[in-house]
N, C-alpha and C. Protein backbone atom coordinates (compact mmCIF):
# COMPACT_ATOMS: atom_id res chain seq x y z
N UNK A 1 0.85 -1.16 0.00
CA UNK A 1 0.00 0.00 0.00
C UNK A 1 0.90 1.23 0.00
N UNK A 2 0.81 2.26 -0.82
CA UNK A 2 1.16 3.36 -0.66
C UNK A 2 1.06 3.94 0.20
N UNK A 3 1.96 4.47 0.67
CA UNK A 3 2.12 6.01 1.77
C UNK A 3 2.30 5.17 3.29
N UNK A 4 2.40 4.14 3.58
CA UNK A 4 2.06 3.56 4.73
C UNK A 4 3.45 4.73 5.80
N UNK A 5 4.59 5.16 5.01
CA UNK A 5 5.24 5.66 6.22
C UNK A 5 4.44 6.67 6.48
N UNK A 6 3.66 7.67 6.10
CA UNK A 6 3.40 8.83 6.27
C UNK A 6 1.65 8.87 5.61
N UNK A 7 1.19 9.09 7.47
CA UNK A 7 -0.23 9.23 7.93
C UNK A 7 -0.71 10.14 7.08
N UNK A 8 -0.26 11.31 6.95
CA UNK A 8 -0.88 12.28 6.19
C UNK A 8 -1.32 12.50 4.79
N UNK A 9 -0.27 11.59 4.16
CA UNK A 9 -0.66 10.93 2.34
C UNK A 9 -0.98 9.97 2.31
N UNK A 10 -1.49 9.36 3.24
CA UNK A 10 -2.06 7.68 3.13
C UNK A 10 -3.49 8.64 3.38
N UNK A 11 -3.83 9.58 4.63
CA UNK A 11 -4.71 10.16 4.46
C UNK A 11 -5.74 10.69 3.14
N UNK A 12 -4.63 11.71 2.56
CA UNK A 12 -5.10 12.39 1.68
C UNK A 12 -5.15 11.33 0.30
N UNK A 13 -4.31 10.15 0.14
CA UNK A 13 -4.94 9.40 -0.70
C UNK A 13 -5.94 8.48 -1.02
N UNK A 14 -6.81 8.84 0.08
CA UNK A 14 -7.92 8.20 0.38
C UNK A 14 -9.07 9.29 0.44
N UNK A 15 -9.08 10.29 0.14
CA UNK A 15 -9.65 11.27 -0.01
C UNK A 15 -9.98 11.94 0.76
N UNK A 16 -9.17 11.90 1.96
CA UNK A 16 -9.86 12.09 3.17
C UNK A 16 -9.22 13.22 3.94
N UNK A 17 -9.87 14.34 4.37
CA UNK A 17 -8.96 15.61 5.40
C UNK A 17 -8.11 14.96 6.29
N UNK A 18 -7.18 15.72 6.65
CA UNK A 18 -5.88 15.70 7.35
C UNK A 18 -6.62 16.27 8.94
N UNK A 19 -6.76 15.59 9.59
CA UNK A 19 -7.04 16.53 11.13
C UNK A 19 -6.37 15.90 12.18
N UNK A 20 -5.63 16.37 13.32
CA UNK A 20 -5.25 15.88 14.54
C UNK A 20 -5.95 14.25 15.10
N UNK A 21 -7.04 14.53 15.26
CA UNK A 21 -7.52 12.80 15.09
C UNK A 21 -7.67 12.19 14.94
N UNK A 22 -7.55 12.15 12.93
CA UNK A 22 -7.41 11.00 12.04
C UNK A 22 -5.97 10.78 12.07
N UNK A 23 -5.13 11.66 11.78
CA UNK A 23 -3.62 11.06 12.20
C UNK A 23 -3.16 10.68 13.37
N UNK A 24 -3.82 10.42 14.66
CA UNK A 24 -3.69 10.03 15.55
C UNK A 24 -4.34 8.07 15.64
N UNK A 25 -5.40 8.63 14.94
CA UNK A 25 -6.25 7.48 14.70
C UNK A 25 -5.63 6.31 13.89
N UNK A 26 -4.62 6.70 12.67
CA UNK A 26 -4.02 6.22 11.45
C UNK A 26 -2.62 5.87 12.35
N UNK A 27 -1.84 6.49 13.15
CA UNK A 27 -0.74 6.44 13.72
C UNK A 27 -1.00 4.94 14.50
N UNK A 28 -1.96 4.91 15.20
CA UNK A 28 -2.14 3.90 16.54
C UNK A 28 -2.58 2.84 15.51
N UNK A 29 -3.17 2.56 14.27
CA UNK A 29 -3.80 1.46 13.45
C UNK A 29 -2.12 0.65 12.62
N UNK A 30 -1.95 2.29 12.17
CA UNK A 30 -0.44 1.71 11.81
C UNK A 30 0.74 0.76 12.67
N UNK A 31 0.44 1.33 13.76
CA UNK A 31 1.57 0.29 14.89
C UNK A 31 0.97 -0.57 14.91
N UNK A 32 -0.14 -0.84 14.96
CA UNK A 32 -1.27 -1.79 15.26
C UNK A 32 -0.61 -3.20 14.21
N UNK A 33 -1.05 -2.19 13.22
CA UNK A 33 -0.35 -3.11 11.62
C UNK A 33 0.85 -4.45 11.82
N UNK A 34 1.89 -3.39 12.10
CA UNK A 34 3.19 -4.47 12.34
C UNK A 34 3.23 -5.46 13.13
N UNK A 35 2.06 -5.60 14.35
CA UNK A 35 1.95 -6.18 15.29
C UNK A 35 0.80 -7.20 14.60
N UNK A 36 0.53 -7.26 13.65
CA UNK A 36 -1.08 -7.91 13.31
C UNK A 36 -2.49 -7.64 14.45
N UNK A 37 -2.37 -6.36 15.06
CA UNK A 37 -3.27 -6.56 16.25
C UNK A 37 -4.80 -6.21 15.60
N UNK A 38 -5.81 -6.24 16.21
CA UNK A 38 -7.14 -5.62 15.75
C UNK A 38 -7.67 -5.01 16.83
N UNK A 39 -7.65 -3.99 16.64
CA UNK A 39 -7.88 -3.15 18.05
C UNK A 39 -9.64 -2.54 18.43
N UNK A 40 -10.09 -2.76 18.96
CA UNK A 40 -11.53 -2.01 19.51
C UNK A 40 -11.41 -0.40 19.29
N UNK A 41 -12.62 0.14 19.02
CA UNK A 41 -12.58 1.83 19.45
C UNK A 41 -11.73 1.76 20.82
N UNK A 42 -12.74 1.58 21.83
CA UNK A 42 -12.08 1.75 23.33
C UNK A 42 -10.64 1.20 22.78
N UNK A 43 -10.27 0.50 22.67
CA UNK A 43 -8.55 0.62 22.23
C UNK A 43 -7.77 1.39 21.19
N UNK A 44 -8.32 2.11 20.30
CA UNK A 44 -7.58 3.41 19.30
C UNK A 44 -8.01 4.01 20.24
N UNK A 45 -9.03 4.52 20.85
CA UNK A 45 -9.31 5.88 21.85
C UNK A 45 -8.22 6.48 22.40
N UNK A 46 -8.11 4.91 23.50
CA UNK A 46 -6.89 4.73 24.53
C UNK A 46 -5.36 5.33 24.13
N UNK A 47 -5.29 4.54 23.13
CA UNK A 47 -4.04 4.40 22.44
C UNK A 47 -3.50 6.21 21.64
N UNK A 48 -5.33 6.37 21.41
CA UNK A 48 -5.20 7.64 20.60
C UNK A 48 -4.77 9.36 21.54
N UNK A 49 -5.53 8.86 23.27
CA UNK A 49 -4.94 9.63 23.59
C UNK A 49 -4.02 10.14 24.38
N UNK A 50 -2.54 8.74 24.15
CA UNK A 50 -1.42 8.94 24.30
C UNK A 50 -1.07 10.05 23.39
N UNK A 51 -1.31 10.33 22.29
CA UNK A 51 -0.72 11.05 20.86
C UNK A 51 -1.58 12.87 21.18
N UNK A 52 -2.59 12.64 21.37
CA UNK A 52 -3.23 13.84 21.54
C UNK A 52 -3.89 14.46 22.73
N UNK A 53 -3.52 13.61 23.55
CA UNK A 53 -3.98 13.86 25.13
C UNK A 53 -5.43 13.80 25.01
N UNK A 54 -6.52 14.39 24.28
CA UNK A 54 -7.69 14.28 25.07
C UNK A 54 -8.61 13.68 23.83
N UNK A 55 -9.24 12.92 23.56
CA UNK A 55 -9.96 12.45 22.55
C UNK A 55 -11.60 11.82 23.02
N UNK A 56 -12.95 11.97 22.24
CA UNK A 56 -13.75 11.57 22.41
C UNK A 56 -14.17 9.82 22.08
N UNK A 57 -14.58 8.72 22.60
CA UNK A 57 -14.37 7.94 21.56
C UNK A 57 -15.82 7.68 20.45
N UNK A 58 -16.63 9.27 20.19
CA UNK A 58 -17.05 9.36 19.52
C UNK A 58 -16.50 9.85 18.21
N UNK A 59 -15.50 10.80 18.57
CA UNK A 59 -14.77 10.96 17.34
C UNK A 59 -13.82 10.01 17.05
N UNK A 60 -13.22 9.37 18.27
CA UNK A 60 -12.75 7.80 17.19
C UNK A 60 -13.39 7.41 15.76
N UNK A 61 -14.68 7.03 16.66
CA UNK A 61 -15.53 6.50 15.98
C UNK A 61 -15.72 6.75 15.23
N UNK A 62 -16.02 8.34 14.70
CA UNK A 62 -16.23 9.04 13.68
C UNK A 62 -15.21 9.02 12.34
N UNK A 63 -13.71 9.06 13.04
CA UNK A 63 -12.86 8.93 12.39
C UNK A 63 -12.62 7.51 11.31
N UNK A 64 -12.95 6.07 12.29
CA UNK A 64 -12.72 4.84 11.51
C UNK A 64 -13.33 4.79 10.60
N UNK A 65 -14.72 5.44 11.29
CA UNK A 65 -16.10 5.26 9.98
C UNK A 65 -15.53 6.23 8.33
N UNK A 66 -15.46 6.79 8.92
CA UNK A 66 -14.91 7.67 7.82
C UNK A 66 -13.67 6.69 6.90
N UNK A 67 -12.60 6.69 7.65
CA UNK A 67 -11.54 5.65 6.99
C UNK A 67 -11.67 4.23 6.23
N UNK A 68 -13.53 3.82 6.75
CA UNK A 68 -13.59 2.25 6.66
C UNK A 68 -14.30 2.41 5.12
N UNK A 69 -15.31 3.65 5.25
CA UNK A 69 -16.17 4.46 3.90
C UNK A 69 -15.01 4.38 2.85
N UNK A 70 -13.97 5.20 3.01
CA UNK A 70 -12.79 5.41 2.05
C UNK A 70 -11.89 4.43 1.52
N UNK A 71 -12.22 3.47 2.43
CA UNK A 71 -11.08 2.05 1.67
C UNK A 71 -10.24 2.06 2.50
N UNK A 72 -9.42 3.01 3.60
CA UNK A 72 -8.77 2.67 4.18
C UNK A 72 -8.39 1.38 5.63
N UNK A 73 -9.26 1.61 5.82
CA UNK A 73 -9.21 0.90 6.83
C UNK A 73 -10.56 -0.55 7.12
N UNK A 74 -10.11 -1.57 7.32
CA UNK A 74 -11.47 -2.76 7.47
C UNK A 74 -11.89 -2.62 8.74
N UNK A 75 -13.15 -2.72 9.32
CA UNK A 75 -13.67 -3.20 9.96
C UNK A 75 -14.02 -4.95 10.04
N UNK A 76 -13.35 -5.48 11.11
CA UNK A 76 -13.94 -6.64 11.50
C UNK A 76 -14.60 -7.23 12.54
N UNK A 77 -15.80 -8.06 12.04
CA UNK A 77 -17.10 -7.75 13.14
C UNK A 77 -16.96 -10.16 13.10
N UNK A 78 -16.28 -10.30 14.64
CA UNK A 78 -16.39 -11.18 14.95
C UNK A 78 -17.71 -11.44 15.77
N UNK A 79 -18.59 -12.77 15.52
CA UNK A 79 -19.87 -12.66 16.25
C UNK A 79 -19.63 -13.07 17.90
N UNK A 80 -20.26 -12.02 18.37
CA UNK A 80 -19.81 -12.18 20.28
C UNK A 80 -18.78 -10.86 20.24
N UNK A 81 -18.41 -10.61 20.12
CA UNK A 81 -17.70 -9.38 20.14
C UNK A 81 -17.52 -7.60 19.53
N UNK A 82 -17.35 -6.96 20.40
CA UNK A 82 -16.62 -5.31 19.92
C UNK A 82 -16.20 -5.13 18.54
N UNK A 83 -16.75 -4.78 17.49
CA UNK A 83 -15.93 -4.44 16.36
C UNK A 83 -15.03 -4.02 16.59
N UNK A 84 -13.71 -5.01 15.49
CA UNK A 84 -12.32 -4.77 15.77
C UNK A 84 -11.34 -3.78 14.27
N UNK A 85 -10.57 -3.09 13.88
CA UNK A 85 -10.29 -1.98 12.93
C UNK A 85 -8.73 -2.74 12.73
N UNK A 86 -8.84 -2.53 11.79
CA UNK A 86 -6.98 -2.91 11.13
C UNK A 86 -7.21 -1.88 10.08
N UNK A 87 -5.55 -1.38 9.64
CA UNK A 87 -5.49 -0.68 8.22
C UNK A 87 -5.31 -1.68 7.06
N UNK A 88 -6.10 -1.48 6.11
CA UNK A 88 -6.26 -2.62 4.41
C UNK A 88 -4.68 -2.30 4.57
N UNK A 89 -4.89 -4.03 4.10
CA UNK A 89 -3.38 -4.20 3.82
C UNK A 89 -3.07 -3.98 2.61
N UNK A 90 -4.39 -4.00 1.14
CA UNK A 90 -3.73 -3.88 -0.33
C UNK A 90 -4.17 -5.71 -0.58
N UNK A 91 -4.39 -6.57 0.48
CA UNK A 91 -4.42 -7.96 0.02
C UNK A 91 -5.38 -8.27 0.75
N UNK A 92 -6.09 -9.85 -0.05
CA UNK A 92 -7.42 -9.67 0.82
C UNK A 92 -6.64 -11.02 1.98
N UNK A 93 -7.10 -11.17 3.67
CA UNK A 93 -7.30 -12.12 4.07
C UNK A 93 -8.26 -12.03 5.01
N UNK A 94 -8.03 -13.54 5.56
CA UNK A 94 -9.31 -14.02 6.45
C UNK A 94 -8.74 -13.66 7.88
N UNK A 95 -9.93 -14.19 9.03
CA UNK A 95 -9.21 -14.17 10.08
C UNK A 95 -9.30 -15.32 10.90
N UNK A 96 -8.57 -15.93 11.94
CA UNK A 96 -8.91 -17.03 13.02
C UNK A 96 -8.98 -16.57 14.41
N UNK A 97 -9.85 -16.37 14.98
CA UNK A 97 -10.03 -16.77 16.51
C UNK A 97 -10.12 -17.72 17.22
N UNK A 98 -8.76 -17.22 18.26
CA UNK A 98 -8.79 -18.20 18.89
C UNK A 98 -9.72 -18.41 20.00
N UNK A 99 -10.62 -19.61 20.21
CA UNK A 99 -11.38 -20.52 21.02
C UNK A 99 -11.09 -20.07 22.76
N UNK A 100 -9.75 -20.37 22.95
CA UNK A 100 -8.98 -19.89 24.23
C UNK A 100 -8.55 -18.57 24.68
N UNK A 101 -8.16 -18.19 23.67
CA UNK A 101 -7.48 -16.71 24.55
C UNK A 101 -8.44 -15.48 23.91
N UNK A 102 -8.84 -16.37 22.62
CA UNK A 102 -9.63 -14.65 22.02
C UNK A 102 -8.95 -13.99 20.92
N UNK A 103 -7.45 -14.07 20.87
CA UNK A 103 -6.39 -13.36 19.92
C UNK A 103 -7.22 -13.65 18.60
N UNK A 104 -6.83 -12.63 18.01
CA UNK A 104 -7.89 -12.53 16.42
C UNK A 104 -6.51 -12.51 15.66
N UNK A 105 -6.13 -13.42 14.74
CA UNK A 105 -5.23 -13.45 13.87
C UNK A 105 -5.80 -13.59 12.15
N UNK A 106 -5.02 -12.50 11.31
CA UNK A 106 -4.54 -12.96 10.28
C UNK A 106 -4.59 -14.26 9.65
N UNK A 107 -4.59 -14.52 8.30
CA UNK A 107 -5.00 -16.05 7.59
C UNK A 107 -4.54 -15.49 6.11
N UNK A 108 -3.43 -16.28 5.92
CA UNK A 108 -3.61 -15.54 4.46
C UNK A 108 -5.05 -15.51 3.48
N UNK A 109 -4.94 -15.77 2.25
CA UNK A 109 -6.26 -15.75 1.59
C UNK A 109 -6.46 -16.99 1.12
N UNK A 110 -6.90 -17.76 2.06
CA UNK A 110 -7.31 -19.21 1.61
C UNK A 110 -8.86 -19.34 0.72
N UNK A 111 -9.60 -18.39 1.01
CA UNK A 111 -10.65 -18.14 0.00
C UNK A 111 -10.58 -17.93 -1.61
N UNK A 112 -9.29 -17.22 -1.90
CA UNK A 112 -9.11 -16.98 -3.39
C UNK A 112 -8.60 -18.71 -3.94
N UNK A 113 -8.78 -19.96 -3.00
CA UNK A 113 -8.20 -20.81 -4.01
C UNK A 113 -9.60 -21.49 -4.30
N UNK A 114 -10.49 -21.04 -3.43
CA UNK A 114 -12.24 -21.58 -3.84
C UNK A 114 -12.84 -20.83 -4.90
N UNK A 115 -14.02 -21.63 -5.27
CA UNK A 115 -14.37 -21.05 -6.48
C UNK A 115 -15.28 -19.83 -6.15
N UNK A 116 -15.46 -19.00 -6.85
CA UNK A 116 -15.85 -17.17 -6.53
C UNK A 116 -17.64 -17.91 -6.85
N UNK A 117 -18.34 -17.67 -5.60
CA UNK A 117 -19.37 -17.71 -5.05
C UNK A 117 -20.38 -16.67 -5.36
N UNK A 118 -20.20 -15.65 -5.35
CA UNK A 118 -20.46 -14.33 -5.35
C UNK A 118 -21.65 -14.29 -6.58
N UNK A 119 -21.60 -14.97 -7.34
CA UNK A 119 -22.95 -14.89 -8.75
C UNK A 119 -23.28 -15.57 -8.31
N UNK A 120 -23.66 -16.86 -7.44
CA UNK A 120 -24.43 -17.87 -7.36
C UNK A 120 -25.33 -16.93 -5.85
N UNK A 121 -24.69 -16.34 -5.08
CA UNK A 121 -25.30 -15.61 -3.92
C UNK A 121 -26.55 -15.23 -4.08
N UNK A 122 -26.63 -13.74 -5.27
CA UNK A 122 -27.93 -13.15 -5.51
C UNK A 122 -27.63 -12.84 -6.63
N UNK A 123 -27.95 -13.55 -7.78
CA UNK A 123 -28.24 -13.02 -8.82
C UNK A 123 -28.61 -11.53 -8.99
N UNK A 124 -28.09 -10.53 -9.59
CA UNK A 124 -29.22 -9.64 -9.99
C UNK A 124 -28.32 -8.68 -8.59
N UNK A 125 -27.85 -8.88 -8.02
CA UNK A 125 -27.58 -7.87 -6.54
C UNK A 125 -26.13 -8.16 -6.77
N UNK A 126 -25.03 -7.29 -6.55
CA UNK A 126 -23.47 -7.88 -6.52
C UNK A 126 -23.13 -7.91 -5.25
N UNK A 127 -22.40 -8.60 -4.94
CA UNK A 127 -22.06 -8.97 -3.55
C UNK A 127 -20.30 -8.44 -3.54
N UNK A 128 -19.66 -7.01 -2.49
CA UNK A 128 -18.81 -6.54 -2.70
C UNK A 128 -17.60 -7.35 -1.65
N UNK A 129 -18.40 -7.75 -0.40
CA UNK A 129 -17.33 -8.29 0.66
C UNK A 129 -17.84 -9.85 0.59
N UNK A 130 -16.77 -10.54 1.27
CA UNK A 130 -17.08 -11.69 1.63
C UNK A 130 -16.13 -12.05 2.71
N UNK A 131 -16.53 -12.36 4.41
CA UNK A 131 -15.87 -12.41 5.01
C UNK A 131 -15.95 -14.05 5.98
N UNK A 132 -14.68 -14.64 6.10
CA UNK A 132 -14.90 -15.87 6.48
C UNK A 132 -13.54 -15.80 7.33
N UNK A 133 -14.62 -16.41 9.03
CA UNK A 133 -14.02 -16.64 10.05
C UNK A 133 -13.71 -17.78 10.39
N UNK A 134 -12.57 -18.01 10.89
CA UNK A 134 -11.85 -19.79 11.39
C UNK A 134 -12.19 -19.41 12.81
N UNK A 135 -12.05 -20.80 13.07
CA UNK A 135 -12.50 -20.46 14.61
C UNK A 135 -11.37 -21.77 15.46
N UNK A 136 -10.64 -21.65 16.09
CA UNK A 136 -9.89 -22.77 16.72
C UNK A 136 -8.71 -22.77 17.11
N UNK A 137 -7.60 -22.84 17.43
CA UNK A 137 -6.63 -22.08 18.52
C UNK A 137 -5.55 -21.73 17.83
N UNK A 138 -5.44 -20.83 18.36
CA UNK A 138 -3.84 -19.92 17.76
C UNK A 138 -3.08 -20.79 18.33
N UNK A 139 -1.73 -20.17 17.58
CA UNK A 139 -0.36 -21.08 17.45
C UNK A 139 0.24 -21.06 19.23
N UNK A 140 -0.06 -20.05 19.77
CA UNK A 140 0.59 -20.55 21.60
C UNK A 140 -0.43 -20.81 22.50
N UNK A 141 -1.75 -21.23 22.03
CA UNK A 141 -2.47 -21.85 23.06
C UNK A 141 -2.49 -23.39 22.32
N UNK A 142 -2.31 -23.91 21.43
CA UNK A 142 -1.93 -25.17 20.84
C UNK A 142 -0.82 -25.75 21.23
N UNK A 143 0.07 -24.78 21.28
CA UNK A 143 1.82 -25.17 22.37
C UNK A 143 1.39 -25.76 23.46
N UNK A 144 0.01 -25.36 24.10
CA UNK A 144 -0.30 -25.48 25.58
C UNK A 144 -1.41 -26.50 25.88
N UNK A 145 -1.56 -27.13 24.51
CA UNK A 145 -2.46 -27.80 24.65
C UNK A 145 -1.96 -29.34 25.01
């Protein structure tokens, strides 16, 4: 993905204004990134106002929504849980939760080797996302098993 060093043209290439809380918002998703983490609002909030001292986590909120509208950023909505925010990586994957601890991991794209579903869904309607959850233990609660 383009611009990933610099919040402010990853911003603006997404069409999106430059303000103190989206680059705060983009800063904490970005660390987030390297770590594979998926973080809650209440966790960019948190995180967000190390960077800017005082933040609403309505304007979090305001902010992802905005980023998730623009392409930048996914929302992932595990069932039982807080919607969780990562920045698009540019590639599509899945995710696994783990059973035990909860950790939401990364999957590469084991869906692109199945056959594309998506016309058989709804005829007549296009279907833009398709999201598919694993469910069963990450790699250090399997150590422990």
């Amino acid at each position: 993905m383009r611009h990933l060093g610099d919040p402010e043209a990853l911003l603006r290439s997404h069409g999106l204004r430059v303000t103190r809380p989206r680059l705060a918002v983009i800063a904490v998703l970005l660390r987030a990134r390297a770590e594979e983490a998926h973080l809650t609002v209440a966790e960019v909030a948190e995180l967000s106002r190390e960077i800017l001292g005082r933040v609403s986590p309505q304007t979090v909120y305001d902010c992802l929504e905005a980023m998730t509208v623009a392409g930048l950023v996914d929302r992932v909505d595990i069932p039982g849980s807080p919607a969780l925010f990562e920045v698009r990586t540019g590639g599509t994957h899945q995710h696994l939760v783990c059973r035990h601890c909860g950790a939401v991991r990364n999957v590469p794209d084991a869906a692109a080797a199945l056959p594309d579903p998506r016309p058989e869904l709804a005829p007549g309607s296009p279907v833009d996302h398709i999201d598919i959850v694993y469910w069963g233990d990450c790699a250090a609660c399997a150590g422990h098993a």
